[in-house]
C-alpha atoms as a PDB file:
ATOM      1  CA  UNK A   1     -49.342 -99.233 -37.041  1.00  0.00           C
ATOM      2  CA  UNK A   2     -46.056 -98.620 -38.696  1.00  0.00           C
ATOM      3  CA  UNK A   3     -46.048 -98.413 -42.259  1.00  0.00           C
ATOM      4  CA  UNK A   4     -43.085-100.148 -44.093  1.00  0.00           C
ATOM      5  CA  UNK A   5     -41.664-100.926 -47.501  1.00  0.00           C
ATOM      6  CA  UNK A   6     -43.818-103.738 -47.736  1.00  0.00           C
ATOM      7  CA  UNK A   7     -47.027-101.834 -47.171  1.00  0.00           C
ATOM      8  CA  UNK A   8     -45.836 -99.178 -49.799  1.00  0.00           C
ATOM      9  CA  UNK A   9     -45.138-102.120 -52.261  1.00  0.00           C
ATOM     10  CA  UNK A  10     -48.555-103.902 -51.978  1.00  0.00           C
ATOM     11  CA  UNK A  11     -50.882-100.548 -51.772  1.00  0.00           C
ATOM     12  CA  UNK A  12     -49.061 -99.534 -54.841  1.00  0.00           C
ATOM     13  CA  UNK A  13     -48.958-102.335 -56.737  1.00  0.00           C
ATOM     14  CA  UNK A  14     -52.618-102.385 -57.428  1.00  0.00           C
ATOM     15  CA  UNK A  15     -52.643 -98.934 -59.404  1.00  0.00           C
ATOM     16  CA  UNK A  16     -50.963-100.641 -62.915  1.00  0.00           C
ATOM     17  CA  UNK A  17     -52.512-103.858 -61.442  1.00  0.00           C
ATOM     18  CA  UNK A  18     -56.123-102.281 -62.281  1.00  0.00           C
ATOM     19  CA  UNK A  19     -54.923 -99.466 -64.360  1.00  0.00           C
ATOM     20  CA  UNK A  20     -54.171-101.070 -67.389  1.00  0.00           C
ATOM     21  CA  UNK A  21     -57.118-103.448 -67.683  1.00  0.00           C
ATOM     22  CA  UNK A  22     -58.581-100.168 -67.367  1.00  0.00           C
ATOM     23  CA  UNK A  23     -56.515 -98.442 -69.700  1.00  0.00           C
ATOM     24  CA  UNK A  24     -57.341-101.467 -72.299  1.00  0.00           C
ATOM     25  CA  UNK A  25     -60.765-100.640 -72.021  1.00  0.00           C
ATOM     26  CA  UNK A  26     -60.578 -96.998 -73.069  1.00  0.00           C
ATOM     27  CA  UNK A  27     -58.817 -98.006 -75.723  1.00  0.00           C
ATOM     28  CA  UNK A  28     -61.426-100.486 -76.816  1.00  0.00           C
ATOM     29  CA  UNK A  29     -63.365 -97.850 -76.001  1.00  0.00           C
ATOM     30  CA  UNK A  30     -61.435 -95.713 -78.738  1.00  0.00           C
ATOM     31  CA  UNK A  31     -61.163 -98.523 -81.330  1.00  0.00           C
ATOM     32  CA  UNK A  32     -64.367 -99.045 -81.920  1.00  0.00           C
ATOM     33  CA  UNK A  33     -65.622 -95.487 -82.021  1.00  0.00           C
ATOM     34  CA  UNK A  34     -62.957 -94.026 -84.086  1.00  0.00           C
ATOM     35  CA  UNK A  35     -62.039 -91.563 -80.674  1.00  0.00           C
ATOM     36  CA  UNK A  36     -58.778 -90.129 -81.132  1.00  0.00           C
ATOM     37  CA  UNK A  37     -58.917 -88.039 -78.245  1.00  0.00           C
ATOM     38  CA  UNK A  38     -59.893 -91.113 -75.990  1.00  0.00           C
ATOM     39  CA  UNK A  39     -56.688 -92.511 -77.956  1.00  0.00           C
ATOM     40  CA  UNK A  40     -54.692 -90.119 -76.973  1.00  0.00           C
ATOM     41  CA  UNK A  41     -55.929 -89.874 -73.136  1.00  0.00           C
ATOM     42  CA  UNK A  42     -55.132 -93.578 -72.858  1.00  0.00           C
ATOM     43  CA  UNK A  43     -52.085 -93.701 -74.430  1.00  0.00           C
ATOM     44  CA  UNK A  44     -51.074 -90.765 -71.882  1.00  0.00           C
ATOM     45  CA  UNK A  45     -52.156 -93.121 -68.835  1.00  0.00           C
ATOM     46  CA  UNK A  46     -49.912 -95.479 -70.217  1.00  0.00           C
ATOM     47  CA  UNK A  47     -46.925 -93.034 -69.756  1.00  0.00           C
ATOM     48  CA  UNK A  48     -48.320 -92.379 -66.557  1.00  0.00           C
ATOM     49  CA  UNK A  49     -48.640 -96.551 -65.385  1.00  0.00           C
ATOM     50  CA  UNK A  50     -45.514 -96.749 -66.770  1.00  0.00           C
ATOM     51  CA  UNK A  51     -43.722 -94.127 -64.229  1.00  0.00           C
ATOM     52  CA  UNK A  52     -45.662 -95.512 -61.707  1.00  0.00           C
ATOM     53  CA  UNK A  53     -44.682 -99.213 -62.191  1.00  0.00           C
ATOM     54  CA  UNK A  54     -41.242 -98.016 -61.813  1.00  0.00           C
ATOM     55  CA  UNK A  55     -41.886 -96.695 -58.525  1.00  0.00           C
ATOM     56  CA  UNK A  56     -43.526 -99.775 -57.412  1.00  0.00           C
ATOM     57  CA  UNK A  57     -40.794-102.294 -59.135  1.00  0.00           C
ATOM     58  CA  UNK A  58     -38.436-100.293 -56.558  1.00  0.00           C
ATOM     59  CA  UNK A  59     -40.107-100.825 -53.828  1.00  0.00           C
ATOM     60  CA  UNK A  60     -39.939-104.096 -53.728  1.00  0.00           C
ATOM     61  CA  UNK A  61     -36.272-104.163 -53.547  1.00  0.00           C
ATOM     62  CA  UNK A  62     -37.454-102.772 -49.947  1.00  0.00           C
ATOM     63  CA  UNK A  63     -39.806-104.975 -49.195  1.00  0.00           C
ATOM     64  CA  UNK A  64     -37.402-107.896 -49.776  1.00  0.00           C
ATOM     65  CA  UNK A  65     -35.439-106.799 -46.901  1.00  0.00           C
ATOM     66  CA  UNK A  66     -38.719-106.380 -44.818  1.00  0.00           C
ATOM     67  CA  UNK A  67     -39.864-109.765 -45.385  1.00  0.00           C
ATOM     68  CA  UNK A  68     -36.476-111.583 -45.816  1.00  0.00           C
ATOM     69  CA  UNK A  69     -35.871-112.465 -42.157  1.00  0.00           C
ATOM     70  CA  UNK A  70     -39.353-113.653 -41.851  1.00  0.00           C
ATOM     71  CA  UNK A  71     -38.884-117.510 -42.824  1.00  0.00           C
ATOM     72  CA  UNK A  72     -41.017-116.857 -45.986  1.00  0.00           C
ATOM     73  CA  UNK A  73     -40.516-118.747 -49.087  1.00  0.00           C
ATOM     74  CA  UNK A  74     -37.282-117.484 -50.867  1.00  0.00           C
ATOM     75  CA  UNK A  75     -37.819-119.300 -53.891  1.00  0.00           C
ATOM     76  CA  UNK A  76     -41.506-117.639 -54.245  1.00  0.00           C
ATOM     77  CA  UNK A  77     -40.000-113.961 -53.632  1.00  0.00           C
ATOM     78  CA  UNK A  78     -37.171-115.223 -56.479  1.00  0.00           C
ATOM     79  CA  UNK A  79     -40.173-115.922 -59.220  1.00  0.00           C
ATOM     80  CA  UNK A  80     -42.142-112.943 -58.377  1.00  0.00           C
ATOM     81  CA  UNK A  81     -38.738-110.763 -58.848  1.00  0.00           C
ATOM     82  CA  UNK A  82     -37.918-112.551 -61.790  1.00  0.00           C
ATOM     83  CA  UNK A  83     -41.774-112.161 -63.101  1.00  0.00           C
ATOM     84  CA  UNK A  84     -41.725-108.894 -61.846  1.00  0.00           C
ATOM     85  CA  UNK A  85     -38.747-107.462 -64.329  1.00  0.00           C
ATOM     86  CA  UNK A  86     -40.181-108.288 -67.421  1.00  0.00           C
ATOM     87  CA  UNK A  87     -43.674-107.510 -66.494  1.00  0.00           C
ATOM     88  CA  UNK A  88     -41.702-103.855 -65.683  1.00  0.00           C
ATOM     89  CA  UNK A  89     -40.482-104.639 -68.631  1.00  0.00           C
ATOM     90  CA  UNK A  90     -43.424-104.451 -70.607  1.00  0.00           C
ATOM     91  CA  UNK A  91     -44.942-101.572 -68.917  1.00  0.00           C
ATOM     92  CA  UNK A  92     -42.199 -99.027 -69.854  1.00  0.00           C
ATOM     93  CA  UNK A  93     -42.591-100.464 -73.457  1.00  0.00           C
ATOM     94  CA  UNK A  94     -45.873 -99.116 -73.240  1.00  0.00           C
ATOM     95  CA  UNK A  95     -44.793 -95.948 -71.632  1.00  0.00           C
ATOM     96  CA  UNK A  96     -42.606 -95.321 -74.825  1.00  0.00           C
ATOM     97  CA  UNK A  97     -44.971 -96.798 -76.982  1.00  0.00           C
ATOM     98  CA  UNK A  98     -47.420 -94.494 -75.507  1.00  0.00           C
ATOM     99  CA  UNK A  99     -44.735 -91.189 -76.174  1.00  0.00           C
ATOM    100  CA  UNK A 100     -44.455 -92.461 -79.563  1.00  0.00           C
ATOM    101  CA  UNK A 101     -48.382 -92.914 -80.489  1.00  0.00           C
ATOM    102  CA  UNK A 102     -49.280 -89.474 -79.263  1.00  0.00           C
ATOM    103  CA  UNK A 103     -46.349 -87.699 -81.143  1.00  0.00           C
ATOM    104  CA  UNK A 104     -47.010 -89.745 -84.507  1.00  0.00           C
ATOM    105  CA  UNK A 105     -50.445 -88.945 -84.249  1.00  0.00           C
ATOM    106  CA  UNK A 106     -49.940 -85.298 -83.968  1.00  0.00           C
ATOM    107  CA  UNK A 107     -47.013 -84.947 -86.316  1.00  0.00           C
ATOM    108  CA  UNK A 108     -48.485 -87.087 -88.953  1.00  0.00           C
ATOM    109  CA  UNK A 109     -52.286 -86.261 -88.417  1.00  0.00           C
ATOM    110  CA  UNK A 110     -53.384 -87.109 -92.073  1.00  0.00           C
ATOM    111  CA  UNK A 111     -51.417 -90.395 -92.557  1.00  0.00           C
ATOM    112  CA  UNK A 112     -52.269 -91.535 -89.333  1.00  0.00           C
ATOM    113  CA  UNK A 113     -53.215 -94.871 -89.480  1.00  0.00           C
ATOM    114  CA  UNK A 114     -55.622 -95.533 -86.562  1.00  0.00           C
ATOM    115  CA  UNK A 115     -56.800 -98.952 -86.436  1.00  0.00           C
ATOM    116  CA  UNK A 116     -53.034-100.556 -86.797  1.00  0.00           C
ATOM    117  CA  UNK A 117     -51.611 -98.266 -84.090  1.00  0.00           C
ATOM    118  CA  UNK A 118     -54.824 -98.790 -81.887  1.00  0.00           C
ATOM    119  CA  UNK A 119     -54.599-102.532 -82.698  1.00  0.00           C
ATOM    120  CA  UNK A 120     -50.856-102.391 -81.711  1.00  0.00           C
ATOM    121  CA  UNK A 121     -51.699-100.688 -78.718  1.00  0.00           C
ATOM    122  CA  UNK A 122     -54.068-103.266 -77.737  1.00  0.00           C
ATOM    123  CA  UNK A 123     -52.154-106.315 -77.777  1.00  0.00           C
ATOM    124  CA  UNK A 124     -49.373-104.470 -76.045  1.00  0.00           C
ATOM    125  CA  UNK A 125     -51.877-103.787 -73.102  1.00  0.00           C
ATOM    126  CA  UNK A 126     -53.642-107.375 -73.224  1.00  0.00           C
ATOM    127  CA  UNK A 127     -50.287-108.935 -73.047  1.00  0.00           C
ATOM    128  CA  UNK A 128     -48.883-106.625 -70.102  1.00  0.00           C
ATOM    129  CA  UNK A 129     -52.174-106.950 -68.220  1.00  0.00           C
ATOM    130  CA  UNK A 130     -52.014-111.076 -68.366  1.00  0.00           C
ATOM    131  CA  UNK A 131     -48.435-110.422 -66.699  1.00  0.00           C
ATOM    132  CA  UNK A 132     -49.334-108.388 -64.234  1.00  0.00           C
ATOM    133  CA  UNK A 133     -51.575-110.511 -63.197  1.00  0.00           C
ATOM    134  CA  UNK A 134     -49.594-113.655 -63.048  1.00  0.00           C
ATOM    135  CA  UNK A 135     -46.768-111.123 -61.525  1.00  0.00           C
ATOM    136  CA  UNK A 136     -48.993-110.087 -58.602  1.00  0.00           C
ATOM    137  CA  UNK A 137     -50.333-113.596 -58.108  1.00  0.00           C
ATOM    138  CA  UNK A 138     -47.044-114.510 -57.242  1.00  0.00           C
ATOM    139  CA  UNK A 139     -46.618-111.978 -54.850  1.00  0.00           C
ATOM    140  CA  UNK A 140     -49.408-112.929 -53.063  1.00  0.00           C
ATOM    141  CA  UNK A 141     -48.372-116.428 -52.604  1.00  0.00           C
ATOM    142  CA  UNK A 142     -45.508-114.897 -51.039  1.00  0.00           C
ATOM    143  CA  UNK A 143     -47.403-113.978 -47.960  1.00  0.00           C
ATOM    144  CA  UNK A 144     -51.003-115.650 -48.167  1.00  0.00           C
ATOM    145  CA  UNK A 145     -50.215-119.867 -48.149  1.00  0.00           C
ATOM    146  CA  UNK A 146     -54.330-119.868 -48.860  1.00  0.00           C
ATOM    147  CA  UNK A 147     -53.383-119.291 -52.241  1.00  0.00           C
ATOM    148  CA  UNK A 148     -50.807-121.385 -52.672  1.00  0.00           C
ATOM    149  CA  UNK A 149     -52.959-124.140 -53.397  1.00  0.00           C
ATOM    150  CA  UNK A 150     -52.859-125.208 -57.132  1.00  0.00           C
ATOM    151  CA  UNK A 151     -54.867-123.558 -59.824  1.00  0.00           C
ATOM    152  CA  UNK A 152     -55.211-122.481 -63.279  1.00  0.00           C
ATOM    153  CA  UNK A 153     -51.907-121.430 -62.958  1.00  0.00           C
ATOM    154  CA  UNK A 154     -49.946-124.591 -61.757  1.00  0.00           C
ATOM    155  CA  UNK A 155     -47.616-124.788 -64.316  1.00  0.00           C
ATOM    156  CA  UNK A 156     -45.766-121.607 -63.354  1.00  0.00           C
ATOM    157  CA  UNK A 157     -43.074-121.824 -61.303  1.00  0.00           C
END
């Protein structure tokens, strides 16, 4: 078998796909036991998903042309693109918000304030993991018409 852009794009996609539910747990994790190491561990794996999600965002650009000749639906590629940029979008916000927490943290140790940078943190990662999700469900549809069938998600595009 011949590996292409669009196997790179969907065997990547599934690291920030899972990794920052994951993430999101650690740093419930941290929350509620006061861990500031945790903290800072998951706010580094947020620098990490972010570089990552990069990578994957670009190889879909490659994928596009792998699957554009194919007769799939254009306008189903066109909302997972669009989806797909902010949900990018909101991972590299992470990625800097992730810079940011650890260097406040260590710079300003005593005035730290924990639970409103941790509860920051958390609604960042809630929020970006909802769009992943939707993001990759649209991908899917792209190439799997068994899900194209409505569901919870019928009102998006």
């Amino acid at each position: 078998m011949v590996w292409n852009w669009a196997h790179l794009h969907i065997m990547l996609n599934h690291i920030p796909i899972i990794g920052v539910p994951f993430i999101a747990i650690l740093l419930f994790v941290a929350f509620f036991r006061n861990d500031k190491r945790l903290s800072v561990l998951a706010h580094w794996l947020l620098v990490a998903i972010s570089a990552l999600c990069t990578i994957v965002y670009l190889t879909g650009y490659g994928a596009h042309k792998e699957l554009h000749d194919l007769g799939l639906d254009h306008k189903l590629m066109l909302h997972h693109h669009e989806f797909s940029i902010w949900a990018l979008g909101f991972v590299l916000a992470l990625g800097i918000w992730g810079i940011q927490y650890n260097y406040q943290l260590k710079r300003n140790h005593n005035k730290f304030n924990f639970k409103r940078m941790m509860t920051i943190s958390l609604i960042g990662v809630l929020l970006t993991s909802i769009l992943l999700g939707i993001t990759a469900n649209m991908g899917a549809k792209i190439n799997h018409p068994e899900i194209r069938k409505e569901g919870f998600l019928e009102s998006i595009p």
